[in-house]
N, C-alpha and C. Protein backbone atom coordinates (compact mmCIF):
# COMPACT_ATOMS: atom_id res chain seq x y z
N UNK A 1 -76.37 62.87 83.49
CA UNK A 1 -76.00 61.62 84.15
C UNK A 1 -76.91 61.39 85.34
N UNK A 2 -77.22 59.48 85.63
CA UNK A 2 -78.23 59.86 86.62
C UNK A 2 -77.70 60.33 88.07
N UNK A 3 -77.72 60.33 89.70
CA UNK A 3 -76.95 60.41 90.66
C UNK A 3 -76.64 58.89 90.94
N UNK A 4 -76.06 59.13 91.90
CA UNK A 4 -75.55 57.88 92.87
C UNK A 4 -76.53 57.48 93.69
N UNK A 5 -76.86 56.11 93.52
CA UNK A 5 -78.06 55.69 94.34
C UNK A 5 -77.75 54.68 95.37
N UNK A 6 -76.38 53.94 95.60
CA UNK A 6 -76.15 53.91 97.09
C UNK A 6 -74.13 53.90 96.66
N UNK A 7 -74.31 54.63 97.95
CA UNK A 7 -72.84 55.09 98.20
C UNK A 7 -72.05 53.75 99.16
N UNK A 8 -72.73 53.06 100.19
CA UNK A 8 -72.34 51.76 100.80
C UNK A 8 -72.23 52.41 102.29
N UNK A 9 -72.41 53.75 102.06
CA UNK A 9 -72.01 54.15 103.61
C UNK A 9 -72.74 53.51 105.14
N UNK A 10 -72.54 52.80 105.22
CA UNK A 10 -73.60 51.92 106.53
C UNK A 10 -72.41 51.20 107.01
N UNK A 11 -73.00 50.18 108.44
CA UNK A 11 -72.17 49.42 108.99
C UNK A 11 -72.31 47.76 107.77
N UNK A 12 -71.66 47.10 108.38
CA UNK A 12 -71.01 45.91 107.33
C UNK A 12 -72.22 45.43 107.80
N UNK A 13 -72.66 44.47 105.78
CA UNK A 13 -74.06 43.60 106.16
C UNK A 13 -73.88 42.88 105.00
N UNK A 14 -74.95 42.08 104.90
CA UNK A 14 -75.30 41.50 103.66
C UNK A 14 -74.35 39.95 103.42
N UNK A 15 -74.42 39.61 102.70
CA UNK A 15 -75.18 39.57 101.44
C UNK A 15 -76.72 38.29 101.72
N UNK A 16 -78.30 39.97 101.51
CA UNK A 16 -77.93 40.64 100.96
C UNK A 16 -78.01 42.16 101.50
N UNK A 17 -77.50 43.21 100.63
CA UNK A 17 -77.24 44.33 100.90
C UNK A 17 -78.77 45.28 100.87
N UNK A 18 -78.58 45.61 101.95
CA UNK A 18 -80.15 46.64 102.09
C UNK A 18 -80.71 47.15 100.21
N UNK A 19 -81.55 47.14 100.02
CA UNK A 19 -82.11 47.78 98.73
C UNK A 19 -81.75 46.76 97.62
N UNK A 20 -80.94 45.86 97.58
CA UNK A 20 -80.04 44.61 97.26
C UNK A 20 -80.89 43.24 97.19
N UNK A 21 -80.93 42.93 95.65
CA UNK A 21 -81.94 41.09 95.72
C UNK A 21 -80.42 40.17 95.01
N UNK A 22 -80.01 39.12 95.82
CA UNK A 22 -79.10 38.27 95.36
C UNK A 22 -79.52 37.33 94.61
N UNK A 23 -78.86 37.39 93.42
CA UNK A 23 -78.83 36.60 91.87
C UNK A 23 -78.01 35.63 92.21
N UNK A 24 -76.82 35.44 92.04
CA UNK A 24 -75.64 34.86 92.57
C UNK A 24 -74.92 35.08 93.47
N UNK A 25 -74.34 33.56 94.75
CA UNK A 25 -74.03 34.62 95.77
C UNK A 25 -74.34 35.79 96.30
N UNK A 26 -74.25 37.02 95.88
CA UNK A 26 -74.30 38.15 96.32
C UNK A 26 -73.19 39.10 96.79
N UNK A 27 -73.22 40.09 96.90
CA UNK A 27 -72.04 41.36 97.13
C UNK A 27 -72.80 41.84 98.49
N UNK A 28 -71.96 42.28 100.03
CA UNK A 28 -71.68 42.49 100.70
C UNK A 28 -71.42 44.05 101.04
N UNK A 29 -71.82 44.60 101.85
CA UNK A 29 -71.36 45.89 102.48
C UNK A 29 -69.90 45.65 103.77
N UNK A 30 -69.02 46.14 103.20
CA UNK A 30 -67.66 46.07 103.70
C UNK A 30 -66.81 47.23 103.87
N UNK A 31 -66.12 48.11 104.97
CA UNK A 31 -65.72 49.61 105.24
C UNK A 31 -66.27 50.39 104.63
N UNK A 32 -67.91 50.37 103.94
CA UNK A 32 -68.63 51.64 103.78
C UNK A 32 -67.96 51.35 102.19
N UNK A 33 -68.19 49.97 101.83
CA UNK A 33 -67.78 49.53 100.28
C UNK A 33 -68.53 48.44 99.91
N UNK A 34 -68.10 47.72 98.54
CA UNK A 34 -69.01 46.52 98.32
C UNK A 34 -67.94 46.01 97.40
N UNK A 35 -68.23 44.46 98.05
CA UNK A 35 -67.43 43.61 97.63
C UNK A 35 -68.17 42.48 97.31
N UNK A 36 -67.30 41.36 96.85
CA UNK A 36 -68.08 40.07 96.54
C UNK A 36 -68.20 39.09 97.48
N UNK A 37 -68.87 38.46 98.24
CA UNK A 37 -69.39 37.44 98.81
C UNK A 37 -68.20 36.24 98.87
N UNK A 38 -68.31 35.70 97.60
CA UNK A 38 -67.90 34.31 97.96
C UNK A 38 -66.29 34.80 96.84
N UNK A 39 -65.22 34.17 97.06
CA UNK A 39 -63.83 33.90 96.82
C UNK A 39 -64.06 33.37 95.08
N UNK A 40 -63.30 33.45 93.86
CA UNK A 40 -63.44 33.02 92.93
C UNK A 40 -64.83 32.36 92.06
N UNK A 41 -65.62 33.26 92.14
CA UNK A 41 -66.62 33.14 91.87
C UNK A 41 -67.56 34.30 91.28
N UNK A 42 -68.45 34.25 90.45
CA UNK A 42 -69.21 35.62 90.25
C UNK A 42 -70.30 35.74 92.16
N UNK A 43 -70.12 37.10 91.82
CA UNK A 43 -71.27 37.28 92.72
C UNK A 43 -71.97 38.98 92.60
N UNK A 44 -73.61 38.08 92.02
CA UNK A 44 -74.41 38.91 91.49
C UNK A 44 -75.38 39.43 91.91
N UNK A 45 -75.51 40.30 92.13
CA UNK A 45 -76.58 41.68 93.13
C UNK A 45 -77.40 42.29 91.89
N UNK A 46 -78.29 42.66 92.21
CA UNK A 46 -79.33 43.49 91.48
C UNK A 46 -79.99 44.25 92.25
N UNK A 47 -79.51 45.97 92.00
CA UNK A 47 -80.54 47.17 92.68
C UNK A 47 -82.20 46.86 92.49
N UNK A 48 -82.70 46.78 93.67
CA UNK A 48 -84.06 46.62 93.45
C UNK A 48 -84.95 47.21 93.24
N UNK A 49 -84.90 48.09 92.17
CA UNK A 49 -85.86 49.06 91.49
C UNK A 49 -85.78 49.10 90.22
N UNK A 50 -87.46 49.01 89.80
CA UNK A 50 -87.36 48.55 88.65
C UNK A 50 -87.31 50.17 87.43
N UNK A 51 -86.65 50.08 86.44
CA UNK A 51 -86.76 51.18 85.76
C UNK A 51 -87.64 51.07 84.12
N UNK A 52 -88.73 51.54 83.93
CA UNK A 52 -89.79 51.44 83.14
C UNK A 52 -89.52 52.36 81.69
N UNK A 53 -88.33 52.28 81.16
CA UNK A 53 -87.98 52.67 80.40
C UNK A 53 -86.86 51.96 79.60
N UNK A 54 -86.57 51.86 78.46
CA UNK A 54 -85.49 51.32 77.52
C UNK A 54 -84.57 52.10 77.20
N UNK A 55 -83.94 53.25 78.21
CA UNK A 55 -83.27 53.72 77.73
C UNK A 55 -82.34 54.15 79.09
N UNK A 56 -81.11 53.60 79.56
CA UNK A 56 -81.06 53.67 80.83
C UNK A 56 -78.94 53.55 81.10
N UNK A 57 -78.53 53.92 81.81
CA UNK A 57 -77.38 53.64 82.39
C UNK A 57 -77.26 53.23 83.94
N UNK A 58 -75.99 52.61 84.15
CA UNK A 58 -75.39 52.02 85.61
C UNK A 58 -73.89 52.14 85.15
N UNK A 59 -73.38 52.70 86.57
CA UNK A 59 -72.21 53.24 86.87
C UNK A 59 -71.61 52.50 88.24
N UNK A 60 -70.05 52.47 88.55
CA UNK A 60 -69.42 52.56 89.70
C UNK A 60 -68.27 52.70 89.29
N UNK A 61 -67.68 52.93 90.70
CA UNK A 61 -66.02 53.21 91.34
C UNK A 61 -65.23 52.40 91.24
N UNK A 62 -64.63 51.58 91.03
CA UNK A 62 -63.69 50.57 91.17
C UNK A 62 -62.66 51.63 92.13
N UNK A 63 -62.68 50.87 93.50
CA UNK A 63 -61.78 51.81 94.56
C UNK A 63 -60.83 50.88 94.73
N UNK A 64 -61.15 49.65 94.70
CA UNK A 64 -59.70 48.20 94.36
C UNK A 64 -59.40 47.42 93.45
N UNK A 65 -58.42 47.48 92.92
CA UNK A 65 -58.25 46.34 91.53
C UNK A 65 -57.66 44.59 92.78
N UNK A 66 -58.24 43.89 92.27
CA UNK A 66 -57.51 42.34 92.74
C UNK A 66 -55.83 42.32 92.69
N UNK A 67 -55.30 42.91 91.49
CA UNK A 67 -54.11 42.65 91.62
C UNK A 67 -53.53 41.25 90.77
N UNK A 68 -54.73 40.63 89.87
CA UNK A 68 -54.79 39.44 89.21
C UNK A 68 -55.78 39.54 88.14
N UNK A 69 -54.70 38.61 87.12
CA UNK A 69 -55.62 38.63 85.51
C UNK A 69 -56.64 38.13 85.97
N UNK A 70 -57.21 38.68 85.57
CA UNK A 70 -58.80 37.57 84.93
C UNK A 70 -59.93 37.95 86.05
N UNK A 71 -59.88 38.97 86.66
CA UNK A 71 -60.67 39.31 87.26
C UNK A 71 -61.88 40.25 87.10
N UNK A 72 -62.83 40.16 87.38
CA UNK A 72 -63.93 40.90 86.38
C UNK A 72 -64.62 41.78 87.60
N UNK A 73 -65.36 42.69 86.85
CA UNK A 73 -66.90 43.67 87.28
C UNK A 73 -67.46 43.99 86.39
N UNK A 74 -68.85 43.75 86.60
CA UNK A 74 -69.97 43.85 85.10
C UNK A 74 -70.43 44.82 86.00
N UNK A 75 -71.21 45.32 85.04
CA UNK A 75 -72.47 46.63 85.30
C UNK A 75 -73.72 45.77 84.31
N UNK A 76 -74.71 45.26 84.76
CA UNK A 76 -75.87 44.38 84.04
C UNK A 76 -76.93 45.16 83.86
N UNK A 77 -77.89 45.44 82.49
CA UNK A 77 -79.13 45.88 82.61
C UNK A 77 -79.92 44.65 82.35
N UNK A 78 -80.82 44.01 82.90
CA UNK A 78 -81.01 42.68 82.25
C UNK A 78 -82.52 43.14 82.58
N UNK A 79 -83.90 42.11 81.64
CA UNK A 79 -85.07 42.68 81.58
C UNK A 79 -85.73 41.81 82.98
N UNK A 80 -86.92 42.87 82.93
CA UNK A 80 -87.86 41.91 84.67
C UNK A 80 -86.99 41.90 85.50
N UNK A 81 -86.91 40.72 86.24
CA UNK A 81 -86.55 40.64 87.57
C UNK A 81 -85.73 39.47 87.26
N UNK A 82 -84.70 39.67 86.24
CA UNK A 82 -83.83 38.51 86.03
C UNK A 82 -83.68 37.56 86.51
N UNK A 83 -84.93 36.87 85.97
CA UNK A 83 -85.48 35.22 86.04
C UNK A 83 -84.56 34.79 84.82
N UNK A 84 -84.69 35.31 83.83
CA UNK A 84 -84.05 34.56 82.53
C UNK A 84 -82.53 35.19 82.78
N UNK A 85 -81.91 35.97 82.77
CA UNK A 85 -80.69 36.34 83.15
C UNK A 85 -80.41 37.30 81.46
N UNK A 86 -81.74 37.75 80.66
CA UNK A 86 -81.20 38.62 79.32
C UNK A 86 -81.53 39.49 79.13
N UNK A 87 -80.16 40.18 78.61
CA UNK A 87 -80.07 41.78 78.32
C UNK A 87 -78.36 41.95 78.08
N UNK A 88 -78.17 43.13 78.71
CA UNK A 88 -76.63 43.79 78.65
C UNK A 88 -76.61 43.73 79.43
N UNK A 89 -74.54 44.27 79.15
CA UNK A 89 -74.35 44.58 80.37
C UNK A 89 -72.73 45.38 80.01
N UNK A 90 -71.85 45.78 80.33
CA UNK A 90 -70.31 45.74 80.42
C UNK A 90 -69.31 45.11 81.10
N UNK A 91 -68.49 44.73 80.85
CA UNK A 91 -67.43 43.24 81.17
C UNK A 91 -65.90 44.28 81.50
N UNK A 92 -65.80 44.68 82.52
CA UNK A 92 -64.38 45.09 83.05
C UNK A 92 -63.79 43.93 82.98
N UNK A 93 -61.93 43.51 82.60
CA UNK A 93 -60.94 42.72 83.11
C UNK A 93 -59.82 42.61 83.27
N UNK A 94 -59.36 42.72 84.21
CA UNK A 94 -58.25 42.90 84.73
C UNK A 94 -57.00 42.21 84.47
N UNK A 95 -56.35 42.82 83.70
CA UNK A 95 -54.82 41.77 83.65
C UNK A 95 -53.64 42.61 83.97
N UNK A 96 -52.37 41.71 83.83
CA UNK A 96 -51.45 41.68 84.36
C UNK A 96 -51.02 42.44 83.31
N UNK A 97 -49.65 43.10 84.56
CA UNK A 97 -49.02 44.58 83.29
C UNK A 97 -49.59 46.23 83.13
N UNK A 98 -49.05 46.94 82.77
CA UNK A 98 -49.97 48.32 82.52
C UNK A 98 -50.49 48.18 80.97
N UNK A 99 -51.53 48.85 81.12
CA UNK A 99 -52.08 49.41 80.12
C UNK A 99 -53.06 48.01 79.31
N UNK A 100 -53.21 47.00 79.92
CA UNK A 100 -53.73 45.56 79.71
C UNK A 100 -55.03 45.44 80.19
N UNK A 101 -55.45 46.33 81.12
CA UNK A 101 -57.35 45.95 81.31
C UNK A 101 -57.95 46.04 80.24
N UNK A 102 -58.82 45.41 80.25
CA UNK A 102 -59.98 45.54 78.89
C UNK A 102 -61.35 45.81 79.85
N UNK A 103 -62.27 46.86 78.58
CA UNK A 103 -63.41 46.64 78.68
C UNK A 103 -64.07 46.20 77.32
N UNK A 104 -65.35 45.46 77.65
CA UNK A 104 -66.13 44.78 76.43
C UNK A 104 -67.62 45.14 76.53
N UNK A 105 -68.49 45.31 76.06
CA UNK A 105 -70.12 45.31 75.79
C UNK A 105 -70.52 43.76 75.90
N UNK A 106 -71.44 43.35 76.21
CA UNK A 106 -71.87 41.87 75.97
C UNK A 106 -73.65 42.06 75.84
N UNK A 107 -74.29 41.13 75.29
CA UNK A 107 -75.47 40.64 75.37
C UNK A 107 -75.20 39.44 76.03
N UNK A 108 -76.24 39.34 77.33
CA UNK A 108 -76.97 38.31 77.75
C UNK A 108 -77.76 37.68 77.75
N UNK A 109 -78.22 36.08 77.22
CA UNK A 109 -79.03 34.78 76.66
C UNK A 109 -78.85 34.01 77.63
N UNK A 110 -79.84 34.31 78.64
CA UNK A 110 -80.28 33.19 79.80
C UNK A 110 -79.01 32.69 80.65
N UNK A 111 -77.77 34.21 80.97
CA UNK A 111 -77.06 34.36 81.35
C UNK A 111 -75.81 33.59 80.74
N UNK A 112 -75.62 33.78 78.98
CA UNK A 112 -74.64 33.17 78.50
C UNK A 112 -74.17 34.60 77.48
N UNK A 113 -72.86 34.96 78.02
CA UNK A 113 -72.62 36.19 77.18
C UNK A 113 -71.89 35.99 75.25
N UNK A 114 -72.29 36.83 74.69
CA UNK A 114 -71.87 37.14 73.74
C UNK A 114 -71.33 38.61 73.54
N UNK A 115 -69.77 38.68 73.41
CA UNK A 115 -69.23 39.87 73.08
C UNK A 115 -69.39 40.57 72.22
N UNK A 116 -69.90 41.90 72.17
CA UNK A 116 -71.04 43.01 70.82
C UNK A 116 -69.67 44.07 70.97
N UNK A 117 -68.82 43.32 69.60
CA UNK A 117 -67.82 44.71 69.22
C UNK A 117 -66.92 44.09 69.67
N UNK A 118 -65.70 45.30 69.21
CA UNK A 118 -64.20 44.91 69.80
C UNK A 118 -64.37 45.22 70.80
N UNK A 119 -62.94 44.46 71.71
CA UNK A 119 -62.74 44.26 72.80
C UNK A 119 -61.88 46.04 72.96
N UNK A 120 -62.10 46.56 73.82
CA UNK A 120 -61.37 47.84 73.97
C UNK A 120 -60.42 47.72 75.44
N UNK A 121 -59.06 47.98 75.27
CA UNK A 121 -58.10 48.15 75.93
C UNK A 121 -58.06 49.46 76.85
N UNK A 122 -58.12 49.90 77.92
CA UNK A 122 -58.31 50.56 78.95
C UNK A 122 -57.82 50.46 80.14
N UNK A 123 -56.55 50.99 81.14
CA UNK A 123 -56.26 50.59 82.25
C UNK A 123 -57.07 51.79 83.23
N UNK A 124 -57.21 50.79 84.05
CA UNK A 124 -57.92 51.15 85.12
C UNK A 124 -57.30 51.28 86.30
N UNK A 125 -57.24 52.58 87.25
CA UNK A 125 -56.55 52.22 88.76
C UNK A 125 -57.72 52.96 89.49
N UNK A 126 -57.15 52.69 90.37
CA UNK A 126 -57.83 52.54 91.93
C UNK A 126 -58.85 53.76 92.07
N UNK A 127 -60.16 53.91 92.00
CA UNK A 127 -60.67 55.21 92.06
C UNK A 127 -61.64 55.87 90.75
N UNK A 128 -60.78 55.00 89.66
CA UNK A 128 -61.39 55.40 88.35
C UNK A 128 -63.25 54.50 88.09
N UNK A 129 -63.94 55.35 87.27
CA UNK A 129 -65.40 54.85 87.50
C UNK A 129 -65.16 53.62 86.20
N UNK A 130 -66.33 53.00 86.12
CA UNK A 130 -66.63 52.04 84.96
C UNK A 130 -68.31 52.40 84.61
N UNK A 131 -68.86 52.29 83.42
CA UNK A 131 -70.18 53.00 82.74
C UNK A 131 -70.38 52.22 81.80
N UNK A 132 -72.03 52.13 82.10
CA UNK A 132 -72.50 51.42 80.63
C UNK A 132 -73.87 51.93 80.80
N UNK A 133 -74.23 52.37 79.55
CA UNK A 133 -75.57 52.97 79.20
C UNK A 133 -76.17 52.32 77.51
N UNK A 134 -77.63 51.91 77.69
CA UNK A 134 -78.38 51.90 76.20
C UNK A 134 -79.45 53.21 76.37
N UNK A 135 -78.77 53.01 75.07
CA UNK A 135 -79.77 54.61 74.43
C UNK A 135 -80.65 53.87 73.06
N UNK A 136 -81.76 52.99 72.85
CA UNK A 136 -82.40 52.89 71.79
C UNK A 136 -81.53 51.09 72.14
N UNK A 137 -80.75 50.98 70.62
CA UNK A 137 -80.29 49.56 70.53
C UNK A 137 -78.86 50.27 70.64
N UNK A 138 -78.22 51.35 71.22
CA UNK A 138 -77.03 51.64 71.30
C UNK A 138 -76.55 51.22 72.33
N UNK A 139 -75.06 50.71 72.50
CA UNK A 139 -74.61 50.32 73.67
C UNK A 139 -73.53 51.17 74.18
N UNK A 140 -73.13 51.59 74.97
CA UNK A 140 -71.63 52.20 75.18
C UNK A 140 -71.27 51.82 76.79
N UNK A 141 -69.81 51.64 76.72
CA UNK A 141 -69.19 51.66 77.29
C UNK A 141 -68.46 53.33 77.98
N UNK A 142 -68.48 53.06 79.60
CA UNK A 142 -67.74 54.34 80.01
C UNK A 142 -66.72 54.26 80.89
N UNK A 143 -65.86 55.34 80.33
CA UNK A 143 -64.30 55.26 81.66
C UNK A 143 -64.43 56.95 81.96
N UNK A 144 -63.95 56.69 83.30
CA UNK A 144 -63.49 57.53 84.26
C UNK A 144 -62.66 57.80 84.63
N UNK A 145 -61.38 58.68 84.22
CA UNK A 145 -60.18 59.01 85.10
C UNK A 145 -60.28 60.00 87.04
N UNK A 146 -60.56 59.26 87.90
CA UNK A 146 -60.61 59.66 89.44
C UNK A 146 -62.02 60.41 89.04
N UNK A 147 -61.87 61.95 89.51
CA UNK A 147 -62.87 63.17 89.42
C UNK A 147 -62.44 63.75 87.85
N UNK A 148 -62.14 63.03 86.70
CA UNK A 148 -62.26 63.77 85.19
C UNK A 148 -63.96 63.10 84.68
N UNK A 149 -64.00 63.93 83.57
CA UNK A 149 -65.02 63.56 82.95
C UNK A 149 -65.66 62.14 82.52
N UNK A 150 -66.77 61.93 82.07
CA UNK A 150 -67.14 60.28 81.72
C UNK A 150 -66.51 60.38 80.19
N UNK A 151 -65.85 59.41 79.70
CA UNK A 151 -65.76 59.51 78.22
C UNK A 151 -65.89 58.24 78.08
N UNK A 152 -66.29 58.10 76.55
CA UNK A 152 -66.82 56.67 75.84
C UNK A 152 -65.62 55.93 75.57
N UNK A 153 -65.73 54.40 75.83
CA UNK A 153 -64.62 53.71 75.87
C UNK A 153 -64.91 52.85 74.32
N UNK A 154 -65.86 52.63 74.41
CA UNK A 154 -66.83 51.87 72.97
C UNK A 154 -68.39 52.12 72.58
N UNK A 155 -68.74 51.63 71.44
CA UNK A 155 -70.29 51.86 71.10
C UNK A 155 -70.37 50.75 70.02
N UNK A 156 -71.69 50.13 70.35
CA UNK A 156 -71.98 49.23 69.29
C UNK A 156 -73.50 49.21 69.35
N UNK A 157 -74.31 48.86 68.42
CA UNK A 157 -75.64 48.14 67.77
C UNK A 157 -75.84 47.02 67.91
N UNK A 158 -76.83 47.14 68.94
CA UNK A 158 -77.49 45.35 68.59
C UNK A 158 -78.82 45.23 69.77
N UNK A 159 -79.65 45.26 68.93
CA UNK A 159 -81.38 45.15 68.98
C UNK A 159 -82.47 43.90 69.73
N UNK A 160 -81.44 42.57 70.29
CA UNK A 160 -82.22 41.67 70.50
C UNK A 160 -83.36 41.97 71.26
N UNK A 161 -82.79 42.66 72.75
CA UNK A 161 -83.46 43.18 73.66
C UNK A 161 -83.93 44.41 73.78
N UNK A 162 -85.07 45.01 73.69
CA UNK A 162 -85.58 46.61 74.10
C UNK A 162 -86.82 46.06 74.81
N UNK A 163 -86.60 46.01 76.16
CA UNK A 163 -87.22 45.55 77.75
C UNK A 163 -88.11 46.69 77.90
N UNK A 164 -89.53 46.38 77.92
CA UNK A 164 -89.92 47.39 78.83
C UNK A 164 -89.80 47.99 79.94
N UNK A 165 -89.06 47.23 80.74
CA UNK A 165 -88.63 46.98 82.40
C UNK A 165 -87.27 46.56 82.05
N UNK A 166 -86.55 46.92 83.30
CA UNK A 166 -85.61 46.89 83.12
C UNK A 166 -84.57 47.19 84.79
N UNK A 167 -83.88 46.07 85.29
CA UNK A 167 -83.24 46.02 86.64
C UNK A 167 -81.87 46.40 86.33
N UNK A 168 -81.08 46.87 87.03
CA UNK A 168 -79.51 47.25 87.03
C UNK A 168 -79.01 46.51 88.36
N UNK A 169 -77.85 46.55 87.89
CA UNK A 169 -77.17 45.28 88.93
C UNK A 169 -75.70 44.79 88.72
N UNK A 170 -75.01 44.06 89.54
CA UNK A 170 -73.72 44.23 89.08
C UNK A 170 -73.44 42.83 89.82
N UNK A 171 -71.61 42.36 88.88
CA UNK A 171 -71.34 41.08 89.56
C UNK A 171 -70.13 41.28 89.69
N UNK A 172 -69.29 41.07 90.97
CA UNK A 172 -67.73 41.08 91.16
C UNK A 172 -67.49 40.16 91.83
N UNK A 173 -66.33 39.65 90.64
CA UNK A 173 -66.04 38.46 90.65
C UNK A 173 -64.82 38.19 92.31
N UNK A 174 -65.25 37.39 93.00
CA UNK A 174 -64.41 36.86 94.05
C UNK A 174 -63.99 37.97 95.00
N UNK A 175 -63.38 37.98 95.98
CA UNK A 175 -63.51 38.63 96.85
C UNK A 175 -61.96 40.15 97.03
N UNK A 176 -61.74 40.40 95.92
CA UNK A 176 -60.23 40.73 95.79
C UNK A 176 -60.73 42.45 95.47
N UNK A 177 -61.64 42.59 94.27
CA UNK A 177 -61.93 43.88 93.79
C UNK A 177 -63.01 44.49 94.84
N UNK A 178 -63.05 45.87 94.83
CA UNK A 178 -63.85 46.35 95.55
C UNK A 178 -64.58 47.53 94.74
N UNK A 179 -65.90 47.51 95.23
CA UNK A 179 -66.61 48.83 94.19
C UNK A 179 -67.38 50.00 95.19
N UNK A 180 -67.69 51.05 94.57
CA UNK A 180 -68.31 51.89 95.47
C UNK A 180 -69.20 52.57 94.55
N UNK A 181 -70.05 53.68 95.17
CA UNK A 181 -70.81 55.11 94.53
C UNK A 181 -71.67 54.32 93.10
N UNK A 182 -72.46 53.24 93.80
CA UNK A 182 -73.36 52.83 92.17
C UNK A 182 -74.23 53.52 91.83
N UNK A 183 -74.19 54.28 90.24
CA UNK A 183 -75.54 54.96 89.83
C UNK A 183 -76.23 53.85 88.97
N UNK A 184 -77.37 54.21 89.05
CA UNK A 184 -78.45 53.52 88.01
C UNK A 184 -79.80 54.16 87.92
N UNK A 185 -80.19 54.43 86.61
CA UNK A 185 -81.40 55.35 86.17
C UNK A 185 -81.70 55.09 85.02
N UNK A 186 -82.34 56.02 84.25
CA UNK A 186 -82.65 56.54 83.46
C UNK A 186 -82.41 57.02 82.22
N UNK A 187 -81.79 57.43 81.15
CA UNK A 187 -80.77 58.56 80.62
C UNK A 187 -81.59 59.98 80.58
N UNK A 188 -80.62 60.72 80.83
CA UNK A 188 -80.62 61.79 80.60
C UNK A 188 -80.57 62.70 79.43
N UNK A 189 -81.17 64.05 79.39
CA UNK A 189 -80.41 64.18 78.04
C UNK A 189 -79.69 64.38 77.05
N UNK A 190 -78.76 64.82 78.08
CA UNK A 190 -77.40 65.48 78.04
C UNK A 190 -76.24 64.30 76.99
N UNK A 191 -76.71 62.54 77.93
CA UNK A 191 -76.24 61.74 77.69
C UNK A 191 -76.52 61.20 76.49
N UNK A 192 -77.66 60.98 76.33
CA UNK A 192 -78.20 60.78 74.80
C UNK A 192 -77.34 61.54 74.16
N UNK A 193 -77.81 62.91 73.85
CA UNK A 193 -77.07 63.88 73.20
C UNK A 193 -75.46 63.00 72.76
N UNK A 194 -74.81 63.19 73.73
CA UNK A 194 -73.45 62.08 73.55
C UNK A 194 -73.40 61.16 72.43
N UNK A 195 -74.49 60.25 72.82
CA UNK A 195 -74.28 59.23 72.00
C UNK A 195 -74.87 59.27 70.76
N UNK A 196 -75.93 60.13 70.45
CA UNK A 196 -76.04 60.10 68.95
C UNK A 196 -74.77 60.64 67.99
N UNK A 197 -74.16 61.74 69.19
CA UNK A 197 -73.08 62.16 68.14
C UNK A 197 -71.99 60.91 67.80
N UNK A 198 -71.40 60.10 68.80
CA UNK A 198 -70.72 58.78 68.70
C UNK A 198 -71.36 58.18 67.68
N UNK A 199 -72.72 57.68 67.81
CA UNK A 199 -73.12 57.15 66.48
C UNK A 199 -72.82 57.24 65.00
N UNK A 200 -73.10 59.08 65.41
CA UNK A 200 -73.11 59.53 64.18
C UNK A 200 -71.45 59.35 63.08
N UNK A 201 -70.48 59.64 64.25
CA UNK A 201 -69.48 58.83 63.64
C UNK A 201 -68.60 58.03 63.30
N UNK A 202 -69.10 56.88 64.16
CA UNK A 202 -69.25 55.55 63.72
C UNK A 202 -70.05 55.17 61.74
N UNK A 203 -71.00 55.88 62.23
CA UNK A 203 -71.61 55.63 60.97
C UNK A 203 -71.33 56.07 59.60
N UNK A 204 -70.48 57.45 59.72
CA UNK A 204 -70.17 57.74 58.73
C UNK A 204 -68.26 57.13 58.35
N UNK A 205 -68.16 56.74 59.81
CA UNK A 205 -66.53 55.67 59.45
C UNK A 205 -66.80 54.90 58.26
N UNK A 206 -67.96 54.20 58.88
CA UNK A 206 -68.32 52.90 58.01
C UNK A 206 -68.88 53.02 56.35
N UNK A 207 -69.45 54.27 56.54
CA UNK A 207 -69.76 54.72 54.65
C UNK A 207 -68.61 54.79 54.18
N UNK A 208 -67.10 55.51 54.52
CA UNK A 208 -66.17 55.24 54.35
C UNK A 208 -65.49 54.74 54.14
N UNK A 209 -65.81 53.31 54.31
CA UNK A 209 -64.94 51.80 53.92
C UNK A 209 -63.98 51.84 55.47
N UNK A 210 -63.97 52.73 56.28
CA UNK A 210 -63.15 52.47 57.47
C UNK A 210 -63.38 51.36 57.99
């Protein structure tokens, strides 16, 4: 897995946030956290380093849920310096009730998503991480219980984009959720490893007639 490449620990700034280029609105440094900028609205940050490889993950904390449906946090890999706004990304959302968050995979088209796969059901509280990594044209989704392991929430195929370049970046929606500890890199190989085995049985579900 890659490390944590900013933790938020500084005095309150932004948006935008040191190391931080604002896409939309922008996300904010707030009690040594990061939040969203503007009230009901996306607001989209991109770590400003570029990663020269197609094979890569981005991670964070969700340390606050809003407390309201329909509230989102993406984790984005999108290509260049997201002028066009396409690539991936993962779609956290928050609803009402236990056991009702969803996470989703999406492809991004000049910042218009299309959902890649079922929608996967996942509750999330206060503390737990959110993960999304491509390995090749693989996508996966990751959950975090507090300090337990990363485990795969979903995996799907789909090839439009393999970026030579490639920015990580994230959007939280309105000013209610709060995020912390963002990684973004590389993959590893530990992680790969992971996901070919996921692949692998996925793939043989599907010879199956599953």
């Amino acid at each position: 897995s890659t490390p944590v490449v900013d933790n938020f620990g500084r005095a309150n700034e932004g948006p935008p946030m040191t190391g931080w280029v604002d896409v939309v609105s922008g996300c904010k440094v707030v009690s040594n956290a990061c939040q969203g900028n503007a009230a009901a609205t996306d607001n989209i940050s991109r770590f400003n380093t570029t990663y020269s490889n197609t094979n890569f993950e981005g991670f964070l904390t969700l340390t606050t849920k809003a407390g309201s449906a329909g509230y989102t946090t993406k984790i984005y890999g999108l290509k260049g310096s997201w002028a066009t706004l396409d690539g991936y990304g993962v779609v956290f959302t928050e609803n009402t009730g236990a056991g009702n968050d969803t996470v989703e995979i999406a492809r991004y088209d000049a910042g218009t998503a299309t959902i890649l796969g079922p929608t996967a059901t996942q509750e999330f509280a206060a503390g737990d991480g959110l993960g999304y990594s491509k390995n090749g044209s693989t996508h996966t989704s990751w959950y975090k219980s507090g300090s337990a392991a990363w485990t795969a929430v979903a995996s799907t195929v789909e090839s439009t984009y393999n970026n030579a370049t490639t920015q990580i970046g994230i959007d939280v929606f309105g000013t209610g959720e709060v995020v912390d500890d963002f990684g973004a890199g590389v993959l590893g190989a530990t992680l790969n490893q992971i996901e070919r085995k996921i692949l692998r049985g996925v793939l043989r579900g599907v010879g199956r007639g599953r």
